[in-house]
C-alpha atoms as a PDB file:
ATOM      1  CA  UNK A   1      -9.464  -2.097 -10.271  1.00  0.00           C
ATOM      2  CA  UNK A   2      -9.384  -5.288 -12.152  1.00  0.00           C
ATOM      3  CA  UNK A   3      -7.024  -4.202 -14.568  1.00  0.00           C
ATOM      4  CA  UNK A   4      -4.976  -3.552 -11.540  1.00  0.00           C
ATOM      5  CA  UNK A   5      -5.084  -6.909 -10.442  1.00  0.00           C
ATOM      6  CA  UNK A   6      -4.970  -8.372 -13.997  1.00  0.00           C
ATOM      7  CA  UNK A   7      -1.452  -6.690 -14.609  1.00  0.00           C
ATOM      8  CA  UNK A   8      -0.666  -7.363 -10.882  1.00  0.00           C
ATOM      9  CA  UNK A   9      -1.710 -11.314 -11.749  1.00  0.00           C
ATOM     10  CA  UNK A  10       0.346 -11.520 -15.108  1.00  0.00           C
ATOM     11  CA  UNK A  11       3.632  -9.682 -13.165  1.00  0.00           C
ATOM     12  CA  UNK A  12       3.680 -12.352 -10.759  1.00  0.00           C
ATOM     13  CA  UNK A  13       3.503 -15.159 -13.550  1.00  0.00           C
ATOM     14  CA  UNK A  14       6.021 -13.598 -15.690  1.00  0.00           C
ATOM     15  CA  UNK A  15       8.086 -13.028 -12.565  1.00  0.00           C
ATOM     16  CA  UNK A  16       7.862 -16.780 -11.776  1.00  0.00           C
ATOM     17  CA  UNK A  17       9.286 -17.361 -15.306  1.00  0.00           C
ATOM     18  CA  UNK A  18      11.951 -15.663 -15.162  1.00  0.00           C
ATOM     19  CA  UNK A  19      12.844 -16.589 -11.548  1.00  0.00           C
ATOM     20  CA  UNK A  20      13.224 -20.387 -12.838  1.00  0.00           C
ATOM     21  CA  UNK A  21      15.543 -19.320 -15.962  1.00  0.00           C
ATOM     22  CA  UNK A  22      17.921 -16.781 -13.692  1.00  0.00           C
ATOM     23  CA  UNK A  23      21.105 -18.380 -14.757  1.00  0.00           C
ATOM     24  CA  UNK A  24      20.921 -16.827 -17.871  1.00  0.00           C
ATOM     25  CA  UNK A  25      20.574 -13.258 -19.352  1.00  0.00           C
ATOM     26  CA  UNK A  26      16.842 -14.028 -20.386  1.00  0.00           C
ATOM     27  CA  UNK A  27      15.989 -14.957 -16.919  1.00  0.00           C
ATOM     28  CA  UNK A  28      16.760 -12.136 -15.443  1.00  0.00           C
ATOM     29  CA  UNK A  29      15.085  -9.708 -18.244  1.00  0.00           C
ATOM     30  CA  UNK A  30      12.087 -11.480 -17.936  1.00  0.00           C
ATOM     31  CA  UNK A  31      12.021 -11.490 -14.295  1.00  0.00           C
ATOM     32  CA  UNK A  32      12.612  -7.791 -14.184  1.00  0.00           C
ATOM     33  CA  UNK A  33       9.858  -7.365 -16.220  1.00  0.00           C
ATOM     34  CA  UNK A  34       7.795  -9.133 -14.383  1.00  0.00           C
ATOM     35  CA  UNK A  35       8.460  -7.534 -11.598  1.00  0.00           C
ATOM     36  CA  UNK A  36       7.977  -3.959 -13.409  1.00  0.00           C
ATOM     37  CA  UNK A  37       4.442  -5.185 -14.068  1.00  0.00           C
ATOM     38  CA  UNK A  38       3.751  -5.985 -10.549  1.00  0.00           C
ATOM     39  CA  UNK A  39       5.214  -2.715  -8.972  1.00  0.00           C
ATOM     40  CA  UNK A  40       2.973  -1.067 -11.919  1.00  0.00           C
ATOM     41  CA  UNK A  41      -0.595  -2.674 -11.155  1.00  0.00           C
ATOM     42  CA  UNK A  42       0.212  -2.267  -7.027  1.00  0.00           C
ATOM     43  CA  UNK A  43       0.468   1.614  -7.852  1.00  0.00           C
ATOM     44  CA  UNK A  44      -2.779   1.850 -10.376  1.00  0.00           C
ATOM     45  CA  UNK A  45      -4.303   0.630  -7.625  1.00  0.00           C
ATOM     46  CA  UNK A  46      -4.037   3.336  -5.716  1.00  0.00           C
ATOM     47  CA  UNK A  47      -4.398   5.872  -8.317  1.00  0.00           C
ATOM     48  CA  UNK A  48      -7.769   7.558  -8.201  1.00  0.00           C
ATOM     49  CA  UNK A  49     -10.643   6.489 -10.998  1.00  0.00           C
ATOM     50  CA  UNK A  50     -11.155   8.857 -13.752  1.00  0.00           C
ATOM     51  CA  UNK A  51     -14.803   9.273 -13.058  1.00  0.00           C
ATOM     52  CA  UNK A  52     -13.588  11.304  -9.606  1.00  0.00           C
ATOM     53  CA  UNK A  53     -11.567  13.539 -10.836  1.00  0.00           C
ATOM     54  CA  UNK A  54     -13.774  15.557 -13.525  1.00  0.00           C
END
């Protein structure tokens, strides 16, 4: 779980990044990314441990 919010964390930063540089091409593939990484550590938070599924 604190991977999840780690990655969740990071997305958000990133995202902020890119939000501030949107005029340009970069801008908006960094704030994509950062967005991917967000969207990506919301779902692994609901994905079930490892230890529970043996």
């Amino acid at each position: 779980m604190t991977v999840s919010w780690i990655v969740t964390g990071l997305g958000v930063i990133v995202s902020l990044l890119g939000y501030y540089l949107t005029p340009s091409a970069w801008g908006y593939g960094i704030l994509g990314f950062g967005l991917a990484h967000v969207l990506l550590g919301i779902l692994d938070m609901f994905r079930a441990p490892s230890r529970s599924r043996q």
